[in-house]
C-alpha atoms as a PDB file:
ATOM      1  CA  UNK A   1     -17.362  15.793 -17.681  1.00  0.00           C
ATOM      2  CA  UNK A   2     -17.487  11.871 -17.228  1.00  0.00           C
ATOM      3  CA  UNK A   3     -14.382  10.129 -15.827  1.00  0.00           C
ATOM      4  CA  UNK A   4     -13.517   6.397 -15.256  1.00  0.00           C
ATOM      5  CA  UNK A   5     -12.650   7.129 -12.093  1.00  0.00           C
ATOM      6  CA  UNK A   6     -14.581   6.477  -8.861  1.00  0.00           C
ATOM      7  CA  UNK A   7     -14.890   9.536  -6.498  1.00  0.00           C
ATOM      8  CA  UNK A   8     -14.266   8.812  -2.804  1.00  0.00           C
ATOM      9  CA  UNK A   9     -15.342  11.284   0.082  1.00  0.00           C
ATOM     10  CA  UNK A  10     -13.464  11.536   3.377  1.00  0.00           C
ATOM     11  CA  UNK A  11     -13.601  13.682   5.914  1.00  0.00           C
ATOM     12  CA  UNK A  12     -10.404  14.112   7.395  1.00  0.00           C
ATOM     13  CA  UNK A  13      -9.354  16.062  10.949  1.00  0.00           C
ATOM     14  CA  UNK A  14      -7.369  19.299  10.438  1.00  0.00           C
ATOM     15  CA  UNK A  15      -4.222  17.669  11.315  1.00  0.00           C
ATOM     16  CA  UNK A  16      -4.266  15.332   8.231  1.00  0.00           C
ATOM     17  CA  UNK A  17      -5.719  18.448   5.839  1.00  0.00           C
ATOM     18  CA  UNK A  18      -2.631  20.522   7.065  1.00  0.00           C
ATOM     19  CA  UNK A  19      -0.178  17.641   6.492  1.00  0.00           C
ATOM     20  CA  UNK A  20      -2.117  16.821   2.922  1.00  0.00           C
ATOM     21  CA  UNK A  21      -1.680  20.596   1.700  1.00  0.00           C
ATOM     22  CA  UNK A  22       1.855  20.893   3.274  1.00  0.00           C
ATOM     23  CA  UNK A  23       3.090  17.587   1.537  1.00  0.00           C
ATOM     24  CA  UNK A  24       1.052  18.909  -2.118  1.00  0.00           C
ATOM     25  CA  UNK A  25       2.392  22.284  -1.930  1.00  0.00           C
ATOM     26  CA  UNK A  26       6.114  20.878  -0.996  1.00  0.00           C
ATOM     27  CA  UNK A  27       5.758  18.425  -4.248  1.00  0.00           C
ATOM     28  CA  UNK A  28       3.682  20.920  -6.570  1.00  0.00           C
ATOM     29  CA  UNK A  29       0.910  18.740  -6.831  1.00  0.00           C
ATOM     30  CA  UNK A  30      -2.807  18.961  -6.151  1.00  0.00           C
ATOM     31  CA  UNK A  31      -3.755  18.007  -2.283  1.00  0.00           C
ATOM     32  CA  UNK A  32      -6.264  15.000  -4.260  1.00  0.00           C
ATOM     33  CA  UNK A  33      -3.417  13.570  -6.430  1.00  0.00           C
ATOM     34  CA  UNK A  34      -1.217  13.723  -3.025  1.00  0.00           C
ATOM     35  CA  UNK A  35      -3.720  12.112  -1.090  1.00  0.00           C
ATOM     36  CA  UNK A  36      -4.069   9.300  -3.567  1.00  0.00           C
ATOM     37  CA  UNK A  37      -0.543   8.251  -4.241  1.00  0.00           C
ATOM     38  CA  UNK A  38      -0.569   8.014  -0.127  1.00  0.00           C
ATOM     39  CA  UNK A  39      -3.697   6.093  -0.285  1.00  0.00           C
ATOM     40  CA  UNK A  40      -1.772   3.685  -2.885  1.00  0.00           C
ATOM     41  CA  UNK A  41       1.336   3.680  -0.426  1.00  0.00           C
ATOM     42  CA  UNK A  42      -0.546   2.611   1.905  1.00  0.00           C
ATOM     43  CA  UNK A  43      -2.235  -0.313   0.181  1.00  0.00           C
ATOM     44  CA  UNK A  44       0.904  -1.363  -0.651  1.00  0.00           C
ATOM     45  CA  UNK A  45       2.146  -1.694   2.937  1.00  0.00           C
ATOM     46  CA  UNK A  46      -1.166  -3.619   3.589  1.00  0.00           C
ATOM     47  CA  UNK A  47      -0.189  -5.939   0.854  1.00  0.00           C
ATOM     48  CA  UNK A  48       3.183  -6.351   1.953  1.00  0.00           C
ATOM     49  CA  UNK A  49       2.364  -6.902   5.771  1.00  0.00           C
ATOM     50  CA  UNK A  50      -0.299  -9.962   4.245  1.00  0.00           C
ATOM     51  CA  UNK A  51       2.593 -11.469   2.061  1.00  0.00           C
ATOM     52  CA  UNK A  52       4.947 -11.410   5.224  1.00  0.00           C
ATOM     53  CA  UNK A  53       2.284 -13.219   6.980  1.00  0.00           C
ATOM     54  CA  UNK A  54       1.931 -15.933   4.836  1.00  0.00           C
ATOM     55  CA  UNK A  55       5.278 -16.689   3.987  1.00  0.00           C
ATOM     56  CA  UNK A  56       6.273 -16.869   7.921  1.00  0.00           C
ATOM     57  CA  UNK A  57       3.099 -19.270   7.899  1.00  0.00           C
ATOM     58  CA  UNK A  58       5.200 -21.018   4.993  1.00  0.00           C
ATOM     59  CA  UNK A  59       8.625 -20.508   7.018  1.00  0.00           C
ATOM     60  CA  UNK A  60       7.573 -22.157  10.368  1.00  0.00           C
ATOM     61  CA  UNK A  61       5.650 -24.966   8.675  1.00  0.00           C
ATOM     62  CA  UNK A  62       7.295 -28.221   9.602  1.00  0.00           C
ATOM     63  CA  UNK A  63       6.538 -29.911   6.316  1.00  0.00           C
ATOM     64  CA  UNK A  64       9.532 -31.372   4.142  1.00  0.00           C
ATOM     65  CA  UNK A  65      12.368 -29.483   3.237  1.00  0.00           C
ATOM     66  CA  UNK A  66      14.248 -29.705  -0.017  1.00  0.00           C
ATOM     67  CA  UNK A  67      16.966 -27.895  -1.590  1.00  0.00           C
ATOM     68  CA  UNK A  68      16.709 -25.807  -4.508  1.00  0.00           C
ATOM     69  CA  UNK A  69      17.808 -28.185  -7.567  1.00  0.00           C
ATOM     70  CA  UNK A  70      16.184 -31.043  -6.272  1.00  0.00           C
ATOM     71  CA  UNK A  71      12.870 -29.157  -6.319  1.00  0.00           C
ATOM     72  CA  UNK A  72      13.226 -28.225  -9.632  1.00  0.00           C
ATOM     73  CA  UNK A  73      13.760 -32.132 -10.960  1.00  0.00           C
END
């Protein structure tokens, strides 16, 4: 059976494969499809912590200020 999907392997200590089935079993959901949607939870955070970065780059920049309808004449 082909799939579009790339397979990942990871081996994972027995704490995280006892959390992983515990957090699958509590949501009726397969341990992969659990692991995944935390995998994408945490790439969002990533994401997040890289915006935050950039826009307190942006915030503590000493370049001119304007307010907001003069920046949109």
């Amino acid at each position: 059976m082909t799939t579009t999907k790339q397979r990942i392997n990871i081996t994972a200590d027995s704490y995280v494969q006892k959390s992983l089935k515990f957090l699958a079993k509590r949501d009726k959901m397969p341990v992969s499809a659990k692991a995944l949607g935390l995998l994408r939870l945490a790439l969002e955070l990533e994401e997040d912590m890289i915006w935050a970065k950039i826009a307190d780059e942006r915030v503590s920049d000493k370049g001119p200020v304007f307010d907001h309808e003069s920046a949109w004449k």
